[in-house]
Protein backbone atom coordinates (compact mmCIF):
# COMPACT_ATOMS: atom_id res chain seq x y z
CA UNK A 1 0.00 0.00 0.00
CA UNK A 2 2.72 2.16 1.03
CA UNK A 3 4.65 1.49 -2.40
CA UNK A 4 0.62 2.54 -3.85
CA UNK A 5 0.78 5.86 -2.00
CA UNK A 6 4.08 7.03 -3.32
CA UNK A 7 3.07 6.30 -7.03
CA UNK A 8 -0.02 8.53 -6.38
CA UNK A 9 2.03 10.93 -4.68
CA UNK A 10 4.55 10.84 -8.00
CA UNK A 11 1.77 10.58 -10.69
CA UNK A 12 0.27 14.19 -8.79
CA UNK A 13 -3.28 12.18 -8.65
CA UNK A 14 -3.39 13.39 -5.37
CA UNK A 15 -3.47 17.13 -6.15
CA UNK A 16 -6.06 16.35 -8.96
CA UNK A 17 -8.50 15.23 -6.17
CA UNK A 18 -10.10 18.48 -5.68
CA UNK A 19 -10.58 19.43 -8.70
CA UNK A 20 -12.16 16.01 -10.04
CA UNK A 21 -14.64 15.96 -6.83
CA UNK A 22 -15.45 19.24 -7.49
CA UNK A 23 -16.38 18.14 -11.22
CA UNK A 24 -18.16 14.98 -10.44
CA UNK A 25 -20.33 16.89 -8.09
CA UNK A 26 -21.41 19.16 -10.46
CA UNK A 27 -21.64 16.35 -13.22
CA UNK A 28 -23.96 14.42 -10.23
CA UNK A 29 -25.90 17.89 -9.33
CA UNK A 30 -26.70 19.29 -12.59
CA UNK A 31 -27.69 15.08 -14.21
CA UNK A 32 -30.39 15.16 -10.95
CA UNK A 33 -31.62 18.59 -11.51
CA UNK A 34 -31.79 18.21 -15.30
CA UNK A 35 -30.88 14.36 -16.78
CA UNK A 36 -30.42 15.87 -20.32
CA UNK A 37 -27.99 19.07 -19.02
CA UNK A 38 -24.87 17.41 -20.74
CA UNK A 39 -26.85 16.68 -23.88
CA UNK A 40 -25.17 17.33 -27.00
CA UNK A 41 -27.10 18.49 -30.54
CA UNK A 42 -25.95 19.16 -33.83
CA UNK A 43 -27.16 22.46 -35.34
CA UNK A 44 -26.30 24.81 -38.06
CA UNK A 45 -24.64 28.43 -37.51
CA UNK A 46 -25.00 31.12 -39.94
CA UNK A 47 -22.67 29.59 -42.54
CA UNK A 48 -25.08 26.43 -42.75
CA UNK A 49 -22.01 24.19 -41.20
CA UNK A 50 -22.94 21.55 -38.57
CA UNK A 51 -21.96 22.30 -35.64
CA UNK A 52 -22.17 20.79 -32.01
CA UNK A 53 -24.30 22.56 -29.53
CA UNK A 54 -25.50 22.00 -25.47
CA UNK A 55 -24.39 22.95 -22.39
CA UNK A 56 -21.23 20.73 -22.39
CA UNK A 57 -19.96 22.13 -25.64
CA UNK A 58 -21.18 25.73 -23.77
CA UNK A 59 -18.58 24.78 -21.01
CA UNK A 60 -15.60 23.82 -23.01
CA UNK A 61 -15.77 26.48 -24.94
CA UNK A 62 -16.35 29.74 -22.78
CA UNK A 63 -13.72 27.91 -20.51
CA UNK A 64 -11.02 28.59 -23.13
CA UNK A 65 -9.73 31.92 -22.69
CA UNK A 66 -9.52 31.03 -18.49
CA UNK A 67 -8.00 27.92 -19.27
CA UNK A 68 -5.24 29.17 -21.65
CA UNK A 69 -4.48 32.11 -18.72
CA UNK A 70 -4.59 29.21 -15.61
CA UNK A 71 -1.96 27.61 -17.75
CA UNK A 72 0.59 30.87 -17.77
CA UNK A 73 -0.39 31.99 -14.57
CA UNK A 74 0.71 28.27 -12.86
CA UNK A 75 4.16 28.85 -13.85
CA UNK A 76 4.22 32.74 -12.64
CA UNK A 77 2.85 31.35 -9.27
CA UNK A 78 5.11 28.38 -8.83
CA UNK A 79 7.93 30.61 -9.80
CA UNK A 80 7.73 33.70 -7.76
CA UNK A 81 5.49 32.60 -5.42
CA UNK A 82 3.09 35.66 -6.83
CA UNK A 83 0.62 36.20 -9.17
CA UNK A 84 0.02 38.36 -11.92
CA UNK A 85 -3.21 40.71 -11.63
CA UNK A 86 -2.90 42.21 -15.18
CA UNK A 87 -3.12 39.41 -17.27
CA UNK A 88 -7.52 41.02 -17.89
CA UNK A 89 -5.54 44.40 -18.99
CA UNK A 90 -2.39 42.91 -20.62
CA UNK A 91 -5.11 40.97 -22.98
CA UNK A 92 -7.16 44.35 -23.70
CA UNK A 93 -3.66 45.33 -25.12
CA UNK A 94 -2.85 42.22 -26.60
CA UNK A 95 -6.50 42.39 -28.63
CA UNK A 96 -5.89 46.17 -29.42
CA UNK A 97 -2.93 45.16 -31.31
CA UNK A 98 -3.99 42.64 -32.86
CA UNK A 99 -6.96 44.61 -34.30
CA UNK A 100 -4.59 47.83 -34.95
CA UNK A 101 -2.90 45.81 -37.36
CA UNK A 102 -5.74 43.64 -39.28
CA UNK A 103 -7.19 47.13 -39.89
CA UNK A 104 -3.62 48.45 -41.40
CA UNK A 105 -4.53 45.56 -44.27
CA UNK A 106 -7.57 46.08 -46.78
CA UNK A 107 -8.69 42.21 -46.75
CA UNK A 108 -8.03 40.06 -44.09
CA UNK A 109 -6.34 36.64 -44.86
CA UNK A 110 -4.86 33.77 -42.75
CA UNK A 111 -1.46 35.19 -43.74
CA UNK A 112 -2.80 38.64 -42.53
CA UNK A 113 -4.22 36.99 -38.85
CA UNK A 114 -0.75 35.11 -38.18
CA UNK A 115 0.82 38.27 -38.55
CA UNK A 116 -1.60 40.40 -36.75
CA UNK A 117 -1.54 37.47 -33.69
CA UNK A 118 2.65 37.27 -33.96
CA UNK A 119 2.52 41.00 -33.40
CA UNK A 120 0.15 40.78 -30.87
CA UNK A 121 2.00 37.89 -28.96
CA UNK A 122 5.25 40.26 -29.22
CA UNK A 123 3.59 43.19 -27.45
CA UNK A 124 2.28 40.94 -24.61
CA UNK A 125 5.59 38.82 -23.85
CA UNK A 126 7.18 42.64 -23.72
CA UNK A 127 4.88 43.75 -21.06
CA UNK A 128 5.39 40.27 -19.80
CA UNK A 129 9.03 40.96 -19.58
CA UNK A 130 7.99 43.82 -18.23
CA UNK A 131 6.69 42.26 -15.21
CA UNK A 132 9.17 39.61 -14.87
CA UNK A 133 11.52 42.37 -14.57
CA UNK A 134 10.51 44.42 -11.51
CA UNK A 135 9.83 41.13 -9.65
CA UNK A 136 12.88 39.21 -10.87
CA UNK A 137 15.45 41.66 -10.98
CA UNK A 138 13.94 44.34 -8.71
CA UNK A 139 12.34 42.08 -6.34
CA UNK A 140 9.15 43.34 -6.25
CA UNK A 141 5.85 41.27 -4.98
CA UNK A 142 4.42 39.86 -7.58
CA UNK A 143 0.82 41.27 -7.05
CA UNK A 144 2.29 44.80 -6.11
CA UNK A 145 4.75 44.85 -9.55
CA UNK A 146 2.11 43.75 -11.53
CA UNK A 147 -0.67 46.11 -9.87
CA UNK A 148 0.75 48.76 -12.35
CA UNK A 149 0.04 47.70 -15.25
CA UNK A 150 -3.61 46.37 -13.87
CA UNK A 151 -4.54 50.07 -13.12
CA UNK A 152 -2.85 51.59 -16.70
CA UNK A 153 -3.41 48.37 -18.97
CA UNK A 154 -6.98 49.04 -20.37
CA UNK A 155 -6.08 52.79 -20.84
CA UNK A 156 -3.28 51.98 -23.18
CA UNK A 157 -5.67 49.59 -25.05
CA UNK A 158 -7.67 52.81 -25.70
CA UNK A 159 -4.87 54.49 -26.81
CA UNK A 160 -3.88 52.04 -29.45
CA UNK A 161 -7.17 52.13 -31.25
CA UNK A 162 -7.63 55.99 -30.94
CA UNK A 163 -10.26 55.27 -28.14
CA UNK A 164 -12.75 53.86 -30.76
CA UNK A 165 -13.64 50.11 -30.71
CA UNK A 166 -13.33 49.07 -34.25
CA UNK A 167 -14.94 45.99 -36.07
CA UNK A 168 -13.07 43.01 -37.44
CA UNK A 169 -15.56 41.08 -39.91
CA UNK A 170 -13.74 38.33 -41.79
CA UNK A 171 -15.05 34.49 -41.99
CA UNK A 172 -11.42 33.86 -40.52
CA UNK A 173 -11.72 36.05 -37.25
CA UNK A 174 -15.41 34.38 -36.86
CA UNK A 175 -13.93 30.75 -37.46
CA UNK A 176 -10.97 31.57 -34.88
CA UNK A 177 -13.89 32.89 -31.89
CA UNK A 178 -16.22 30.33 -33.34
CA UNK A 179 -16.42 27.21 -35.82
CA UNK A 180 -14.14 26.58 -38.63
CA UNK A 181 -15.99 25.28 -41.58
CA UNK A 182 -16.19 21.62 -41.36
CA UNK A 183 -14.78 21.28 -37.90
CA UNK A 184 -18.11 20.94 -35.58
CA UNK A 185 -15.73 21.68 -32.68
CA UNK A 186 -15.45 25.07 -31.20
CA UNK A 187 -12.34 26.50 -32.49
CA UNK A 188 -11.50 28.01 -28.95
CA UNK A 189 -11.60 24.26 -27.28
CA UNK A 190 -8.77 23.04 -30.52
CA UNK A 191 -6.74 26.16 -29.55
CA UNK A 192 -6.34 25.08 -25.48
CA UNK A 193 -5.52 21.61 -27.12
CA UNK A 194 -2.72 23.30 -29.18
CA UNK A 195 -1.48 25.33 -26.50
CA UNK A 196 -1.58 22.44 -23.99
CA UNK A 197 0.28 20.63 -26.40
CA UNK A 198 3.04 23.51 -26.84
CA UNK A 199 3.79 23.25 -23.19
CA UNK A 200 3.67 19.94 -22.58
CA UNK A 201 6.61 19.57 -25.45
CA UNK A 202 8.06 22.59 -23.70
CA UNK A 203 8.05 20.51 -20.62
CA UNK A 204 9.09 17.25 -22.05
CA UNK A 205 12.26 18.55 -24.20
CA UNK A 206 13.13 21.05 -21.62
CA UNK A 207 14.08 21.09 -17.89
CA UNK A 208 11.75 24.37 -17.63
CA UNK A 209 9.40 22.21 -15.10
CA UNK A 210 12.04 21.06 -12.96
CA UNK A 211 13.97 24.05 -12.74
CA UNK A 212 10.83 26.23 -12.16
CA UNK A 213 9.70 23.94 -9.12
CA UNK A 214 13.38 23.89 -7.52
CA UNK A 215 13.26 28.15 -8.16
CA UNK A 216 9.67 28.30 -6.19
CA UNK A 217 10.59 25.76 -3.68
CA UNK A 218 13.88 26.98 -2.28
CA UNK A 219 15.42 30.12 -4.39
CA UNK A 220 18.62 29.73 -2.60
CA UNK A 221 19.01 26.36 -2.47
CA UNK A 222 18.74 26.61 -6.58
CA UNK A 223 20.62 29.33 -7.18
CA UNK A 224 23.42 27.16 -4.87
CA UNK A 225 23.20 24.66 -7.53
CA UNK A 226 23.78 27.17 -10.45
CA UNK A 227 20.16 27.86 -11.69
CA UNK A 228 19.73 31.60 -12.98
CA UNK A 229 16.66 31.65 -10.26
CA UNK A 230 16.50 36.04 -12.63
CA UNK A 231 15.69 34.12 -15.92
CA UNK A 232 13.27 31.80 -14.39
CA UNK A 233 11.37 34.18 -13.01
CA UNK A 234 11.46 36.29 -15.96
CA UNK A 235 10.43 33.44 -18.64
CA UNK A 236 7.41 32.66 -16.25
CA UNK A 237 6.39 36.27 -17.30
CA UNK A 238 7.46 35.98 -20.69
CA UNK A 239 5.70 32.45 -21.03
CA UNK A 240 2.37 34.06 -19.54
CA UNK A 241 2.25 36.86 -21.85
CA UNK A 242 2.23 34.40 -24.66
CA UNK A 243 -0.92 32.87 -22.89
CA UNK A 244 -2.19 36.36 -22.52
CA UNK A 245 -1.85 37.20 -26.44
CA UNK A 246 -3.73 33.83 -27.41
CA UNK A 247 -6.64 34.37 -24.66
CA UNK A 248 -6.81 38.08 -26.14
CA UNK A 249 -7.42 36.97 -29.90
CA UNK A 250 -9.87 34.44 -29.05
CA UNK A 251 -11.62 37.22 -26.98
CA UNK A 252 -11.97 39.81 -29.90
CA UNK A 253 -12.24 37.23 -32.25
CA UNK A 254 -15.49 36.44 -30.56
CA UNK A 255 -16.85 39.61 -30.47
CA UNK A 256 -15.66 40.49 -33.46
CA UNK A 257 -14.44 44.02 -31.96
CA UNK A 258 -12.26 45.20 -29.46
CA UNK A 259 -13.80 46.39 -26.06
CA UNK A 260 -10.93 47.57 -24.13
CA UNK A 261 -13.26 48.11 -20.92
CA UNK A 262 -15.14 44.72 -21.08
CA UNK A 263 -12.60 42.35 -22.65
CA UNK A 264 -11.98 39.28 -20.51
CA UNK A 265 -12.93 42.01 -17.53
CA UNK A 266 -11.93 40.39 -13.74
CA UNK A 267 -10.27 37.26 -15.72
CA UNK A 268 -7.24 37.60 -13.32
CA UNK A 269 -9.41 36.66 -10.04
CA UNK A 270 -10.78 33.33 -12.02
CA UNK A 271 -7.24 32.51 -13.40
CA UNK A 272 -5.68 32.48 -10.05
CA UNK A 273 -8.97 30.83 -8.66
CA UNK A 274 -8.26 27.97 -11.42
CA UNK A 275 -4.81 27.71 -9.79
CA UNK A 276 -5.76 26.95 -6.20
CA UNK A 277 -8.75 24.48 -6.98
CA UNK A 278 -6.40 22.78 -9.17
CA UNK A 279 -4.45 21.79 -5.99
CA UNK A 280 -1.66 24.13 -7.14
CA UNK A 281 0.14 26.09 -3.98
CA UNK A 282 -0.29 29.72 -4.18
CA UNK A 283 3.12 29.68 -2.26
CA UNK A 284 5.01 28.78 -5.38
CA UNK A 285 6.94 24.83 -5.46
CA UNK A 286 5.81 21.94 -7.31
CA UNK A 287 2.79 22.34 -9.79
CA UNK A 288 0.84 20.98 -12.37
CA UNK A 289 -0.95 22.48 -15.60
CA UNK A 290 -3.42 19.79 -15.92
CA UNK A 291 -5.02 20.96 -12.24
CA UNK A 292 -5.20 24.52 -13.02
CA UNK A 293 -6.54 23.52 -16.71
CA UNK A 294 -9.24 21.49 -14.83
CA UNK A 295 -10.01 24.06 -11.74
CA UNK A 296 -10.65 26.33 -15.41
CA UNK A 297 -13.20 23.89 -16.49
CA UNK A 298 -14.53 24.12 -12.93
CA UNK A 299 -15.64 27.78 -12.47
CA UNK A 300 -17.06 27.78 -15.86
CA UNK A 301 -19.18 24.42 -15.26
CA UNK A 302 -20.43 26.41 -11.94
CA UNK A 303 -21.14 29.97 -13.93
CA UNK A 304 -23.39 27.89 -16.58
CA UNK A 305 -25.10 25.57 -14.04
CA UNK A 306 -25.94 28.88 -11.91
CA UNK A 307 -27.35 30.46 -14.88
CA UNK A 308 -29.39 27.48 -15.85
CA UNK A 309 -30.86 27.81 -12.44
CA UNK A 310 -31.81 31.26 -13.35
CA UNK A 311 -29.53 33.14 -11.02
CA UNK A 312 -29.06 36.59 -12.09
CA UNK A 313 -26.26 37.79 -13.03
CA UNK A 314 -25.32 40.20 -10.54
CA UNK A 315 -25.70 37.30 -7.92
CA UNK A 316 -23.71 34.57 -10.04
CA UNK A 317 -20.40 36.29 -8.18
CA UNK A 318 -21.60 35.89 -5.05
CA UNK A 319 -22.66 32.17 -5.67
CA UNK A 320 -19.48 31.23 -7.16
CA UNK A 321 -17.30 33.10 -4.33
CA UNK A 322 -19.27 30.95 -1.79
CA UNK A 323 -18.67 27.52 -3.47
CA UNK A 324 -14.91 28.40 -4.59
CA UNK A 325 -14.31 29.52 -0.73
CA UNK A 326 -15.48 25.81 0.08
CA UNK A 327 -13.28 24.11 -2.37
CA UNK A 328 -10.51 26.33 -1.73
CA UNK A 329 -10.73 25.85 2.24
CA UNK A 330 -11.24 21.94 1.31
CA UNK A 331 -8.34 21.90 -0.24
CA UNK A 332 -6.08 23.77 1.90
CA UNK A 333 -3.15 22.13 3.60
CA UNK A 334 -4.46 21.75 7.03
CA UNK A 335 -7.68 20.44 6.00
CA UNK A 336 -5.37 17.84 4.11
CA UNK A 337 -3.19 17.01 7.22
CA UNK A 338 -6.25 16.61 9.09
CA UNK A 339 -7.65 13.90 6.30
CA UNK A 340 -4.34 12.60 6.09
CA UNK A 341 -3.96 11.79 9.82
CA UNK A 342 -7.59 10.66 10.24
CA UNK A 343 -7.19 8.27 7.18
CA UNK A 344 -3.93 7.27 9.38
CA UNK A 345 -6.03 6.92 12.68
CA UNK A 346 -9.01 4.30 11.06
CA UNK A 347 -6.25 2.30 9.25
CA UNK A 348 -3.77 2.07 12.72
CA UNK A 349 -7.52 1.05 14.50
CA UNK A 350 -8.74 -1.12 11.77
CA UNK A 351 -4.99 -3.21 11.77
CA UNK A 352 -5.81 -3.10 15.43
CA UNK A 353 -8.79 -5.00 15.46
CA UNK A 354 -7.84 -7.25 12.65
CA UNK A 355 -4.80 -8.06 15.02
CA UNK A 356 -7.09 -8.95 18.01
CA UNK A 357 -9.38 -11.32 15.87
CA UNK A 358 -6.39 -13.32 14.93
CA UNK A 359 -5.20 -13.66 18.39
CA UNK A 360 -8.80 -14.48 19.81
């Protein structure tokens, strides 16, 4: 059993838990209040194209955008032990750009999109780097260094378009926030695939996972054994402003516009959210994408299943700050050591007793 435990411990199935009970019970709730919630239909958008359709397909997709962010913002918060506030501003800026320069073309082509995104994804790894810098070099808390650009972010985004919010209408920026033609998968749910993917091979090539887990566990104990603990930090940044740029096209490409007030507005609070219920420390050390990936799948599973129950939307907050306070608190580390010792206590008796049958 013990040999058991230590593969679970390895495998990280163990910091899954929270996040897959807090799924099942919302799988369980929302089947007994409504059997056919998770139904799935095949309809026709404005193109004609078949496309999938239900509340599932509702959940994987508006879950995107979080999901990419929980991804970035797990290796900021293992890293500096931080997190980033301004990745909902960084992404107005991000989507500015990318609009400010599909409108510098007359038609708007894939060629013209990868540009417009490569641009984009430039702007937000600088204001990453930006970031990375006054807490890596500087040494500035994460949430204090990063407060800056949360108060100034979605003013620059108004700068960049003039202060006008400008239409993008191209069958390519609707396929990107929508359905490609022939794919009846939201485009948004293949994009987390691809960027899960990216990181994973990032992670599998590259040392990047160790060495940002040694960084956030013990920064002087790594830089003792000759890691640039400056450069990790820094890449985190860097890494999550690339996660930033993606989250920001998907954003306007679902609109269609840019709305540097409303785009991906309070994001930050959910994307750190996703981080804790996906068992993740908020004290930096060892981590795992998958968790915060799922704890993004989560909130957005709880945000649809309120408004199926016809909760308003000015008290969706308040239900979801009640049930993420629960699974937060359920998850914490001395609610753990508690189950942990009490699972210790009924094994130790239930050995006991087995012992004093076999001696009766």
């Amino acid at each position: 059993m013990k040999g058991k435990s230590n593969r679970i411990s390895r495998n990280g199935l163990g910091q899954l838990t929270i996040p897959v009970i807090a799924l099942t019970l919302l799988v369980i709730f929302n089947l007994i209040r409504d059997p056919g919630f998770f139904s799935i239909g095949i309809t026709h958008n404005n193109y004609g194209n078949a496309v999938l359709s239900g509340n599932f397909i509702s959940i994987i997709n508006g879950a995107s955008e979080l999901a990419i962010l929980a991804i970035g913002m797990t290796l900021v918060t293992a890293a500096t032990k931080g997190q980033d506030i301004s990745v909902g501003a960084a992404a107005a800026i991000a989507g500015s750009v990318f609009v400010k320069v599909l409108k510098a073309f007359s038609s708007i082509s894939v060629g013209t999109v990868i540009f417009a995104f490569i641009c984009s994804c430039i702007v937000a790894m600088l204001f990453g780097a930006f970031n990375g810098t006054l807490v890596s070099v500087f040494k500035i808390q994460p949430m204090i260094a990063t407060l800056i650009l949360y108060t100034c972010g979605r003013s620059i985004a108004y700068w960049i378009n003039g202060g006008a919010t400008p239409t993008v209408s191209s069958p390519v920026i609707s396929a990107i926030g929508s359905f490609a033609p022939g794919i009846p998968i939201p485009m948004p749910v293949i994009i987390v695939i691809i960027v899960t993917a990216i990181f994973y091979l990032i992670f599998h090539f590259t040392s990047l996972e160790l060495l940002t887990q040694a960084v956030g566990i013990n920064q002087s104990a790594a830089r003792l054994n000759g890691i640039n603990t400056t450069f990790i930090k820094l890449l985190s940044f860097v890494l999550l402003g690339f996660c930033v740029s993606v989250s920001g096209c998907i954003g306007v490409s679902r609109l269609g516009l840019i709305n540097h007030e409303t785009l991906l507005l309070d994001v930050e609070m959910d994307a750190i959210l996703a981080v804790a219920i996906g068992g993740n420390s908020l004290g930096g050390g060892k981590f795992k994408i998958s968790g915060s990936i799922l704890g993004a799948y989560v909130i957005q599973m709880l945000t649809i299943t309120l408004y199926a129950m016809k909760v308003s939307s000015t008290d969706v907050k308040a239900y979801k700050a009640v049930v993420i306070v629960a699974l937060v608190v359920i998850g914490s580390p001395v609610v753990k050591e508690h189950c942990r010792k009490l699972f210790q206590r009924t094994k130790t008796q239930s050995k006991g007793g087995e012992c004093e049958c076999r001696t009766l």
